[in-house]
C-alpha atoms as a PDB file:
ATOM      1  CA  UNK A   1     -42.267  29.929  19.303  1.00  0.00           C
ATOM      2  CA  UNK A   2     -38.919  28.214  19.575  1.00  0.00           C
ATOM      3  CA  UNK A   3     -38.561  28.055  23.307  1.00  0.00           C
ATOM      4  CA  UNK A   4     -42.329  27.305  23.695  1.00  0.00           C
ATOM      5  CA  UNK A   5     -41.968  24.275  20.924  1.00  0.00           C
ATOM      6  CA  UNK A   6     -39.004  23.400  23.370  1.00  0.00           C
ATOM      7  CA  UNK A   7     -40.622  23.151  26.571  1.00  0.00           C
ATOM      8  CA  UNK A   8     -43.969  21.747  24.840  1.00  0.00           C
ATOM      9  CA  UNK A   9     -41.276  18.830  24.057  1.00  0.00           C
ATOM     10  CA  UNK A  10     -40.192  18.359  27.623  1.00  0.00           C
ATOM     11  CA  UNK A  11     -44.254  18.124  28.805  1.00  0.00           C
ATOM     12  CA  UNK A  12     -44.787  15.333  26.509  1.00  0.00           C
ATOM     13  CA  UNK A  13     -41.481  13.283  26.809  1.00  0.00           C
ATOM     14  CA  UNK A  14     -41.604  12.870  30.850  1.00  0.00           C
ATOM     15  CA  UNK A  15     -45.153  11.550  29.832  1.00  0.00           C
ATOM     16  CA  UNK A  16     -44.845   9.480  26.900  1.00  0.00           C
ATOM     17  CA  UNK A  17     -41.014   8.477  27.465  1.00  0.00           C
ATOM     18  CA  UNK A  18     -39.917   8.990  23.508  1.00  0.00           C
ATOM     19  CA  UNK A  19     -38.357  11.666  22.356  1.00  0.00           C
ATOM     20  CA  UNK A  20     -39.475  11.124  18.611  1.00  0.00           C
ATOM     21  CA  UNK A  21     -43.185  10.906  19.848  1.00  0.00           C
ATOM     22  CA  UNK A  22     -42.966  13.538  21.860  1.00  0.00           C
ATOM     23  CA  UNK A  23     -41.978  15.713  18.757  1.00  0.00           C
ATOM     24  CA  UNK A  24     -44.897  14.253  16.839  1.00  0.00           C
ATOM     25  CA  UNK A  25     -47.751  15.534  20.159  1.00  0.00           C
ATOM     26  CA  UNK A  26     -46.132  19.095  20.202  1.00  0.00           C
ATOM     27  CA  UNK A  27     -46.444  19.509  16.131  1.00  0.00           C
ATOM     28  CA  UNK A  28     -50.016  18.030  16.604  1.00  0.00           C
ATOM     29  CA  UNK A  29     -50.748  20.420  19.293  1.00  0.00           C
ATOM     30  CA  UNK A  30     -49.803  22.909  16.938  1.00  0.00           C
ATOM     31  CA  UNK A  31     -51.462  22.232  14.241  1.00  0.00           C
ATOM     32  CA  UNK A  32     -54.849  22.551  16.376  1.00  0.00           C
ATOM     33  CA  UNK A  33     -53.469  25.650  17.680  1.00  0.00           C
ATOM     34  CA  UNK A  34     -53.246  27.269  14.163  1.00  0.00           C
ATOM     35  CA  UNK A  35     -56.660  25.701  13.283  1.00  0.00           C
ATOM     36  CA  UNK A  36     -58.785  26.930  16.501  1.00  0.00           C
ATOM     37  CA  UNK A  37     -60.751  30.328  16.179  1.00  0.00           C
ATOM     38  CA  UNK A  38     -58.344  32.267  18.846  1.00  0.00           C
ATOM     39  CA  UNK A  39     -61.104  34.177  19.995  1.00  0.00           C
ATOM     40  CA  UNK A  40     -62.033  31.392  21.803  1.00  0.00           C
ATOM     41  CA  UNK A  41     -58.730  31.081  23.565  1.00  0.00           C
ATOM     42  CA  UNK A  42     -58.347  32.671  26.952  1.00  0.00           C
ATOM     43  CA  UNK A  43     -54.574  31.920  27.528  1.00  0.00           C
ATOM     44  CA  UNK A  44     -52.956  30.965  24.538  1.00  0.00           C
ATOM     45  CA  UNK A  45     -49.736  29.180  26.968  1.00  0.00           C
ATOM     46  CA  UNK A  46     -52.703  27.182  29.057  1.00  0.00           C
ATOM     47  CA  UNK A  47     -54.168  26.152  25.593  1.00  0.00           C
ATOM     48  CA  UNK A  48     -50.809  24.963  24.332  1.00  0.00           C
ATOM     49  CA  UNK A  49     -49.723  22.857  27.818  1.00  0.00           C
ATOM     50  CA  UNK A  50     -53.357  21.539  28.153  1.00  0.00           C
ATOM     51  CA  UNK A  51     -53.363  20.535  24.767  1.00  0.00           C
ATOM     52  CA  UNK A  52     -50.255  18.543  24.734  1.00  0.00           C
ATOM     53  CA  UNK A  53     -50.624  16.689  28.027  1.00  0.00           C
ATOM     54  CA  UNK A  54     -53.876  15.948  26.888  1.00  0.00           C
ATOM     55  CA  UNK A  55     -52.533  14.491  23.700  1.00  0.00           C
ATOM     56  CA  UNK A  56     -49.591  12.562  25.438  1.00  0.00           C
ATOM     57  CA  UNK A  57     -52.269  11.027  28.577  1.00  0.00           C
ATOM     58  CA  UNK A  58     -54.104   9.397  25.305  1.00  0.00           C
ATOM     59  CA  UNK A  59     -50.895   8.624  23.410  1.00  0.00           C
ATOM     60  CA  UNK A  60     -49.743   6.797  26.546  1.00  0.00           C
ATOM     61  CA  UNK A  61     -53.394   5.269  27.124  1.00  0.00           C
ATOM     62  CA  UNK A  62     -53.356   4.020  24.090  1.00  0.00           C
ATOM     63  CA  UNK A  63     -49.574   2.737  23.961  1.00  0.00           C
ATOM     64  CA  UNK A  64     -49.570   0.854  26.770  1.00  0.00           C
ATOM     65  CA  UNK A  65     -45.781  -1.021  26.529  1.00  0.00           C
ATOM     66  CA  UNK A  66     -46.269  -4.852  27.204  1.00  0.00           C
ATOM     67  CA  UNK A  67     -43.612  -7.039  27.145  1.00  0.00           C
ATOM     68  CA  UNK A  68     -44.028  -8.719  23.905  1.00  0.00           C
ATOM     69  CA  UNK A  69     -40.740  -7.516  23.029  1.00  0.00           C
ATOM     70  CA  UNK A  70     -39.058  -8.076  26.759  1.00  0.00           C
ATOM     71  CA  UNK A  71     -38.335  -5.014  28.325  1.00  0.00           C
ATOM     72  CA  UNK A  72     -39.507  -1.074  27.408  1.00  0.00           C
ATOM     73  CA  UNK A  73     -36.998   1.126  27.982  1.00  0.00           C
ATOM     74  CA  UNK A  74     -37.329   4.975  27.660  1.00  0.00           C
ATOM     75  CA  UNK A  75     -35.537   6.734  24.896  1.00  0.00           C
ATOM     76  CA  UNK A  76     -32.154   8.228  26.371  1.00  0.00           C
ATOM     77  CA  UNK A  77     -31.594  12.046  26.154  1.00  0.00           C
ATOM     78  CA  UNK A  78     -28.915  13.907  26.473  1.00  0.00           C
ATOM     79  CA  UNK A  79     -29.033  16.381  29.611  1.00  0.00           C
ATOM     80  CA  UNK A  80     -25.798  17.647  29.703  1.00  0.00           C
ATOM     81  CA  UNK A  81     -26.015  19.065  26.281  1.00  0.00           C
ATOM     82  CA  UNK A  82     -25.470  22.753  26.459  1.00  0.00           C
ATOM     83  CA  UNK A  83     -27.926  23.582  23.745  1.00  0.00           C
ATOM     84  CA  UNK A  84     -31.212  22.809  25.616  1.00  0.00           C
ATOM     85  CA  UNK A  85     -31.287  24.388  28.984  1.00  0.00           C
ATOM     86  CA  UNK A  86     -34.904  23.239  29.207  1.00  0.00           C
ATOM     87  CA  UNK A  87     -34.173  20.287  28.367  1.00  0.00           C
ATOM     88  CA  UNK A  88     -31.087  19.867  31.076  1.00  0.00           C
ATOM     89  CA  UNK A  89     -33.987  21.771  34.097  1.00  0.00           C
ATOM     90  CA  UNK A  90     -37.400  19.559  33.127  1.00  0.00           C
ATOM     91  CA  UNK A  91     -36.212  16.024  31.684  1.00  0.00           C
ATOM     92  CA  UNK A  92     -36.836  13.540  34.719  1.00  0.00           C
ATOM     93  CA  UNK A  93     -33.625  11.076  35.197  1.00  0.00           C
ATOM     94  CA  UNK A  94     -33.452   8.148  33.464  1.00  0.00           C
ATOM     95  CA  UNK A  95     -34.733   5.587  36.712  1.00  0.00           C
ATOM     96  CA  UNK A  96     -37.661   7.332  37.554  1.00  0.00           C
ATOM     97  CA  UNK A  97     -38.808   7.311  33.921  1.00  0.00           C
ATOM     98  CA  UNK A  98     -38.439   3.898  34.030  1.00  0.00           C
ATOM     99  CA  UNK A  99     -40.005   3.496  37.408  1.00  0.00           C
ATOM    100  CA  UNK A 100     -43.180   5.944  36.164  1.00  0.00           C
ATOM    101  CA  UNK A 101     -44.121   3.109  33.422  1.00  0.00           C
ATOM    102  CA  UNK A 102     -45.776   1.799  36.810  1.00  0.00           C
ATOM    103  CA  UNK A 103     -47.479   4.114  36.750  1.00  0.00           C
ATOM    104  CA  UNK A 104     -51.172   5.242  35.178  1.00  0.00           C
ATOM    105  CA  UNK A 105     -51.353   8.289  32.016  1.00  0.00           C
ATOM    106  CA  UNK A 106     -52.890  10.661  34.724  1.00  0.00           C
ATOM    107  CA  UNK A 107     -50.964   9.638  37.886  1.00  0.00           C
ATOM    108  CA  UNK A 108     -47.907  10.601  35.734  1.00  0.00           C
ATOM    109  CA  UNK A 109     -48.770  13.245  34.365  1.00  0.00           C
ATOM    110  CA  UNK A 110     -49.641  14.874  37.923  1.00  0.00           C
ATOM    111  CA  UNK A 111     -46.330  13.683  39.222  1.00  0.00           C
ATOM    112  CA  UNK A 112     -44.694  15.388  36.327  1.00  0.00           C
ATOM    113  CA  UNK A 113     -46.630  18.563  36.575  1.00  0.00           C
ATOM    114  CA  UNK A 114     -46.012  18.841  40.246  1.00  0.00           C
ATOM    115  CA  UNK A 115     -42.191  17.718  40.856  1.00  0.00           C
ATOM    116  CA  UNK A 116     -41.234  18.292  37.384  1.00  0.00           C
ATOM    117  CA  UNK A 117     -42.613  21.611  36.517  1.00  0.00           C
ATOM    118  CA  UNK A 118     -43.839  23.283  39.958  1.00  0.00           C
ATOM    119  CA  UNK A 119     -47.100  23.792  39.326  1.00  0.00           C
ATOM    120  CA  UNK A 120     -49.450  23.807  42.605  1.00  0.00           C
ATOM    121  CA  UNK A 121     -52.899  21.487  42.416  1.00  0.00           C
ATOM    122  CA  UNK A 122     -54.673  24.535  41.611  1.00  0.00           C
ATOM    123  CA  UNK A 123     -52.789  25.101  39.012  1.00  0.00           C
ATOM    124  CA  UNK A 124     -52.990  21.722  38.083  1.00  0.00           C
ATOM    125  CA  UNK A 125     -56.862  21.028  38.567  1.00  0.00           C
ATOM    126  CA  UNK A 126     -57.029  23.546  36.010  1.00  0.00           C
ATOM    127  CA  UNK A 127     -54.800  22.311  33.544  1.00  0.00           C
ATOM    128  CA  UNK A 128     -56.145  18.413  33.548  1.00  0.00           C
ATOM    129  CA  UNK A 129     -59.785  19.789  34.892  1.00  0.00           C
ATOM    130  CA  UNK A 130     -59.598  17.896  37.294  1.00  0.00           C
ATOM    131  CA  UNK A 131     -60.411  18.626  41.738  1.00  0.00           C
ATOM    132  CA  UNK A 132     -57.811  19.867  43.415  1.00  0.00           C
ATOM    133  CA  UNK A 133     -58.163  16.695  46.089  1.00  0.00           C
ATOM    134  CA  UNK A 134     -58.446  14.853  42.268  1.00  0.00           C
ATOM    135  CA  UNK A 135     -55.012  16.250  41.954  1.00  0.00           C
ATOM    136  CA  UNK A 136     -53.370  15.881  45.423  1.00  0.00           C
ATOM    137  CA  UNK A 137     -54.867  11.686  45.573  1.00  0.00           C
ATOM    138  CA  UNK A 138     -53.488  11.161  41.826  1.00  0.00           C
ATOM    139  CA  UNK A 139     -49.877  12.779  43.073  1.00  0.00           C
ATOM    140  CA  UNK A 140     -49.953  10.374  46.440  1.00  0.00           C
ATOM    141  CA  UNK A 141     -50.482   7.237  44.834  1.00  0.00           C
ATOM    142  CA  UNK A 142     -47.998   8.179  42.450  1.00  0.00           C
ATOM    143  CA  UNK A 143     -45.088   8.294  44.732  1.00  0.00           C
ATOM    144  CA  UNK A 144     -46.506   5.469  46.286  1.00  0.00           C
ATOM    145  CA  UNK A 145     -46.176   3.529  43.092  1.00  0.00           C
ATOM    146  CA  UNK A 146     -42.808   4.448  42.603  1.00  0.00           C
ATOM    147  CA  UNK A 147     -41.544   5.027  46.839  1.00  0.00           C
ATOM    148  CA  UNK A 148     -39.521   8.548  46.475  1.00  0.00           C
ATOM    149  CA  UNK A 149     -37.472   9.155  43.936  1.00  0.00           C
ATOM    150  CA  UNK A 150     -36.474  12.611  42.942  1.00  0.00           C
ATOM    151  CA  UNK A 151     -37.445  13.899  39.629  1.00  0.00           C
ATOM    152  CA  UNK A 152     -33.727  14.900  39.120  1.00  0.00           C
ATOM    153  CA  UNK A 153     -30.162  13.302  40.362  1.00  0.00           C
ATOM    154  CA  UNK A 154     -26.830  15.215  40.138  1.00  0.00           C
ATOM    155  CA  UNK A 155     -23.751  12.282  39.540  1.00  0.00           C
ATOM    156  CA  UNK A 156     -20.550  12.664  38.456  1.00  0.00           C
ATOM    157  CA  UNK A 157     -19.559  10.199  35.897  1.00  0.00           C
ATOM    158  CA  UNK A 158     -16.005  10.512  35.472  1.00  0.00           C
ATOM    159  CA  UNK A 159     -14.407   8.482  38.778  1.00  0.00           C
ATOM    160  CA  UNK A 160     -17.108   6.273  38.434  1.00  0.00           C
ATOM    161  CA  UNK A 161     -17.333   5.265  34.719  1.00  0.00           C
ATOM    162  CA  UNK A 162     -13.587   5.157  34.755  1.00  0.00           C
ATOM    163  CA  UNK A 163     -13.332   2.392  37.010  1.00  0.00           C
ATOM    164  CA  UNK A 164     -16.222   0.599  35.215  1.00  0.00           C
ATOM    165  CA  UNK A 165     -14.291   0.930  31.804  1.00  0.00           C
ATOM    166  CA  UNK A 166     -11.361  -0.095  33.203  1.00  0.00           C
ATOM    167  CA  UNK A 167     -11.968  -3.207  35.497  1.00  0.00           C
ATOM    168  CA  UNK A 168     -14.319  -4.485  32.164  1.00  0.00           C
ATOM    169  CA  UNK A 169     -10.898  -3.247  29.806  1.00  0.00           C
ATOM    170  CA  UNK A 170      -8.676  -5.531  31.726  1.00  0.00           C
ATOM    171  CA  UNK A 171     -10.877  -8.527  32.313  1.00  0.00           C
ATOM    172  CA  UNK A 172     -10.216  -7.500  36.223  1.00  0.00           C
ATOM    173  CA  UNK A 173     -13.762  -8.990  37.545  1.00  0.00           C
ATOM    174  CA  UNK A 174     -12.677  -8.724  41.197  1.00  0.00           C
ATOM    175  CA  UNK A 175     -12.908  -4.412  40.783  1.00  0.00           C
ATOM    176  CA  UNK A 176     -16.145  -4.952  38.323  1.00  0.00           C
ATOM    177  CA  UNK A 177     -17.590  -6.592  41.513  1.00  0.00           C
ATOM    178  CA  UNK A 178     -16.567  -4.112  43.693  1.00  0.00           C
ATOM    179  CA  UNK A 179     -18.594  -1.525  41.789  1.00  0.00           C
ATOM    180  CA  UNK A 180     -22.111  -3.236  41.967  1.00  0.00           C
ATOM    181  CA  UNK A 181     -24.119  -3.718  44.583  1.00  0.00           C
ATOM    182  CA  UNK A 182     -25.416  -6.985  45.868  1.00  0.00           C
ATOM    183  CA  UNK A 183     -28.397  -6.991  44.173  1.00  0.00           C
ATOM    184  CA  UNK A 184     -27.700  -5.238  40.974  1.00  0.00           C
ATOM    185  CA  UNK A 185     -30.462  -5.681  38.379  1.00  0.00           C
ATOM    186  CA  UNK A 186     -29.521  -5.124  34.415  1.00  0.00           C
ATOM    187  CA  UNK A 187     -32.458  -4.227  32.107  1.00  0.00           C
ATOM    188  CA  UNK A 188     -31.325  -4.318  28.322  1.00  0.00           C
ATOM    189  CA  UNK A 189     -34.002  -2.958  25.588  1.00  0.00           C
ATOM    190  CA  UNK A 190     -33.268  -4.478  21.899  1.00  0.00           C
ATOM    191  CA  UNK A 191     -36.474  -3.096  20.385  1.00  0.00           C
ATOM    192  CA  UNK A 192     -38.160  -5.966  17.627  1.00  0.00           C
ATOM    193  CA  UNK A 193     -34.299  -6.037  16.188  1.00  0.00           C
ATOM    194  CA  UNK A 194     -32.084  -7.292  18.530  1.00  0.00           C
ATOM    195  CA  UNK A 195     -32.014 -10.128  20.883  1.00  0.00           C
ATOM    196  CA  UNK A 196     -31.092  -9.460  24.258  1.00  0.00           C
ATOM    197  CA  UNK A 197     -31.329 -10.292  27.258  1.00  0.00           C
ATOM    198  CA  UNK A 198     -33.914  -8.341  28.771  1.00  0.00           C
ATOM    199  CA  UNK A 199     -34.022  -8.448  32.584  1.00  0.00           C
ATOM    200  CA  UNK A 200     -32.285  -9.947  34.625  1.00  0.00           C
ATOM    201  CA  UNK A 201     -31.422  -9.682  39.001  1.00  0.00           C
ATOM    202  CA  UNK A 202     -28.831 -12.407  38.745  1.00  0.00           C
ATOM    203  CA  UNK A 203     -26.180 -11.198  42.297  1.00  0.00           C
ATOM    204  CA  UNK A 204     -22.707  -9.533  41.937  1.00  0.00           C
ATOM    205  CA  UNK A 205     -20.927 -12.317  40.994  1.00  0.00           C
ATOM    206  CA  UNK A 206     -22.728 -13.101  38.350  1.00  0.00           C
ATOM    207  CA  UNK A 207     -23.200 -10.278  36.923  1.00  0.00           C
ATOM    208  CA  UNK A 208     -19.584  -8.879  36.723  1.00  0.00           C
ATOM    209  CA  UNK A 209     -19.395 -12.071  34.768  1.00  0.00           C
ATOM    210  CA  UNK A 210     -21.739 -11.061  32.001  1.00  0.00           C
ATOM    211  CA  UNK A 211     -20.683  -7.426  31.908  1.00  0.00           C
ATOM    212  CA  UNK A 212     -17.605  -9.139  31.110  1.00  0.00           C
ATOM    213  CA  UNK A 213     -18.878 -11.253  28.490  1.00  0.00           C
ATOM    214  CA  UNK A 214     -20.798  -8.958  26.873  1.00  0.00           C
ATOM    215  CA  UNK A 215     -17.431  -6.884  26.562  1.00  0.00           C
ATOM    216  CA  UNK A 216     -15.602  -9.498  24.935  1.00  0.00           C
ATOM    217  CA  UNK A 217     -17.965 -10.765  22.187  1.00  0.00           C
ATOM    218  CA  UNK A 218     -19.860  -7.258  21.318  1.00  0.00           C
ATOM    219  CA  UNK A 219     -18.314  -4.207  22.471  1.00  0.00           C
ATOM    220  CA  UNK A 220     -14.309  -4.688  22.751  1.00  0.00           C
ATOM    221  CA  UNK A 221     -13.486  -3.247  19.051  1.00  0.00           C
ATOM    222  CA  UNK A 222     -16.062  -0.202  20.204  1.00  0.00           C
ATOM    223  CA  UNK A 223     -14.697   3.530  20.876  1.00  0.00           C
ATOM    224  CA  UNK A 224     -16.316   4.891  23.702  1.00  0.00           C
ATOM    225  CA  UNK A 225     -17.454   8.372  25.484  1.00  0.00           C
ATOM    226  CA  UNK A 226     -19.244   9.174  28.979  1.00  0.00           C
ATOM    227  CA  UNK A 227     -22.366  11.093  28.563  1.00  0.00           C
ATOM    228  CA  UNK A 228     -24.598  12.629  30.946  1.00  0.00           C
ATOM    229  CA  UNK A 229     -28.428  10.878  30.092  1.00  0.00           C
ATOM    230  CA  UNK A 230     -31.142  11.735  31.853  1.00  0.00           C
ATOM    231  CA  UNK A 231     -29.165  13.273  34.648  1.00  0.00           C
ATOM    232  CA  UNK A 232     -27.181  10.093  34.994  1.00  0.00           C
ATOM    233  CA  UNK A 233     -24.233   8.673  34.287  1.00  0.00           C
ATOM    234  CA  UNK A 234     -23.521   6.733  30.927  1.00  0.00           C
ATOM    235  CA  UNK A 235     -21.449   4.814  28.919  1.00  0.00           C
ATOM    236  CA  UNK A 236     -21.793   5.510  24.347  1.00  0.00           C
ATOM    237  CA  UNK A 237     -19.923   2.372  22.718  1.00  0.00           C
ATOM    238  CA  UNK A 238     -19.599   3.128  18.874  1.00  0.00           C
ATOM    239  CA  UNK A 239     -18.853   1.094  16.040  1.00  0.00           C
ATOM    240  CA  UNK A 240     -17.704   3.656  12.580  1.00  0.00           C
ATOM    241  CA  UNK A 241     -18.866   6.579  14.308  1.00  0.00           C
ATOM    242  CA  UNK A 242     -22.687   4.999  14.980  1.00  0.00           C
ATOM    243  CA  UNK A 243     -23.871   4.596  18.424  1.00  0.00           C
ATOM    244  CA  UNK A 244     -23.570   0.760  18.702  1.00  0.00           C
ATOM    245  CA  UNK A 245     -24.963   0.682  23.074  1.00  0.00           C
ATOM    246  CA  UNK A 246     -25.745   3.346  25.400  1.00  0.00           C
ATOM    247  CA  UNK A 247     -25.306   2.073  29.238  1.00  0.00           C
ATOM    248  CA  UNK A 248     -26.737   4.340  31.699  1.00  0.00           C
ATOM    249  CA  UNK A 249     -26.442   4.073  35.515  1.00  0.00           C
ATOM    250  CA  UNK A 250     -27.875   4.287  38.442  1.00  0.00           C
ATOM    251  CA  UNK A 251     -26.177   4.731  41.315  1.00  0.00           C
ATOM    252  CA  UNK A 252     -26.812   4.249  44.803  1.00  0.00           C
ATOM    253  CA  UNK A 253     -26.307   6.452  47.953  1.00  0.00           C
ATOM    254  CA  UNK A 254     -23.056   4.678  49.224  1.00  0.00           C
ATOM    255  CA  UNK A 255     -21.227   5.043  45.666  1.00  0.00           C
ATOM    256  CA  UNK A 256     -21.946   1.974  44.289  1.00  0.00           C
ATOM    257  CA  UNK A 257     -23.923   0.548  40.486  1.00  0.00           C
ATOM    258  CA  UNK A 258     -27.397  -0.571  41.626  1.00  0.00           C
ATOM    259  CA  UNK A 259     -29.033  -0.626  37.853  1.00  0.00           C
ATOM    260  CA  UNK A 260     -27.795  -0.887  33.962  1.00  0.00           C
ATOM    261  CA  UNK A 261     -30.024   0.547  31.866  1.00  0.00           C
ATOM    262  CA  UNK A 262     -28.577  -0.662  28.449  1.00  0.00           C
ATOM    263  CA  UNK A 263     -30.301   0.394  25.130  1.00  0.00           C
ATOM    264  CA  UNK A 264     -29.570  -1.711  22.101  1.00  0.00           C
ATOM    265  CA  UNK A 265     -32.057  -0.745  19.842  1.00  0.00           C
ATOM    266  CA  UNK A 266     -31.079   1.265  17.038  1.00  0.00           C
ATOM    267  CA  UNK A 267     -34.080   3.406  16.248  1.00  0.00           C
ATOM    268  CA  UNK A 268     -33.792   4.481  20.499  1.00  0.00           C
ATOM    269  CA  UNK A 269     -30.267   5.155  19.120  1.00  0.00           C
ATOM    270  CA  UNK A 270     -30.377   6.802  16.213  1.00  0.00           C
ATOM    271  CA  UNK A 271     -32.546   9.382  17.027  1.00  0.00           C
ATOM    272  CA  UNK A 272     -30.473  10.059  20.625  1.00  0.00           C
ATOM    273  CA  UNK A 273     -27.079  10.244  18.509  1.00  0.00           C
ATOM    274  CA  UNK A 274     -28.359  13.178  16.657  1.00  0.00           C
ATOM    275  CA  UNK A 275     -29.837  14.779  20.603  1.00  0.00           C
ATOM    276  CA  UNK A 276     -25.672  14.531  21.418  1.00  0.00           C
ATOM    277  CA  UNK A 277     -24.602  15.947  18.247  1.00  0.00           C
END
């Protein structure tokens, strides 16, 4: 039941985009598991994956993020971790998570089911009883929403992620700009504890400038470590061993930073700093 709890997890995170509540579906879809008469079950893996994409479309429904906080990020996760292989093959990267809260419950879930997980629109009709044609209109206006982005990214932090640390180290904002693109946007979640700012698509210049600021007054007395997140690169500050920031990155074709996803809010933190360890 281990590995199935596992990959029950990775159904309901790409849907709900939080690790903690996706922990809370799969032991709900358990505990109806353990109180249905089995008789009555067919396939006992179609029951479980039904069951908690059913749970998580209604969870998300119902948990619609606004933006009376600022900005909704997803909660990180750590893909390069070697103790969750199904965590490292099915956990969409970080930027189309955040692109997918464009998206409707269903239309995700479909995307999910068919990029993330393989499954063909028979297979999926089934699963969300839904038409097939249901299925393959739900899956177009999905990428449509969202233009093509691949469920998973490959990047190499190290080179990268260097150069960031250093050029923000040394106050050198000349090879800071040289990193971003032209129209790098920053989106920074605080949760209800800490102000930030949320979004903002300010140019290169200006930008580098802020990284730079935010350096100085919040994260220069941080230790730091590269992680993988979400299949992308990232930057952990800490402050006495507690994850303090998480920066993740996107990256665009030609090399260069084209969105900071930075997550300030401790309880996103928290429960990520125990996913690394």
């Amino acid at each position: 039941m281990d590995e199935t709890y596992r990959k029950l997890i990775t159904y309901a995170y790409n849907i709900v985009g939080s690790y903690e509540d996706a922990e809370d579906l799969v032991q709900d879809t358990l505990e109806k598991y353990i109180a249905v008469d089995k008789s009555k079950i067919e396939n006992e893996r179609n029951y479980l994956i039904r069951t908690v994409i059913n749970l998580s479309i209604n969870f998300k429904k119902r948990n619609k993020r606004t933006a009376q906080y600022g900005v909704w990020l997803p909660e990180p996760v750590a893909t390069d971790n070697p103790a969750s292989k199904l965590l490292k093959e099915h956990t969409a990267n970080y930027t189309l998570l955040v692109l997918m809260e464009k998206l409707n419950a269903r239309e995700r879930a479909v995307f999910i089911l068919k990029e993330g997980f393989d499954y063909t629109h028979e297979e999926i009709s089934n699963l969300l009883e839904i038409s097939i044609a249901n299925s393959r209109q739900l899956l177009t206006r999905a990428k449509k929403g969202m233009g093509r982005a691949p469920f998973k990214i490959r990047q190499q932090p190290d080179e990268l992620l260097s150069r960031y640390i250093n050029a923000i180290v040394h106050a050198d904002i000349r090879s800071l700009e040289e990193l971003l693109v032209d129209d790098i946007r920053i989106m920074a979640d605080g949760g209800q504890k800490v102000n930030v700012v949320k979004d903002i698509e300010v140019g290169r210049e200006a930008t580098a400038k802020l990284l730079q600021y935010v350096y100085r007054m919040f994260l220069e007395a941080k230790d730091y470590t590269f992680a993988i997140v979400n299949h992308q690169p990232a930057v952990c500050f800490y402050k006495n061993n507690k994850l303090y920031n998480c920066q993740i990155f996107s990256v665009s074709p030609s090399g260069h930073i084209d969105n900071i996803y930075s997550i300030v809010d401790p309880d996103k933190l928290s429960h990520f700093q125990n996913n690394l360890e």
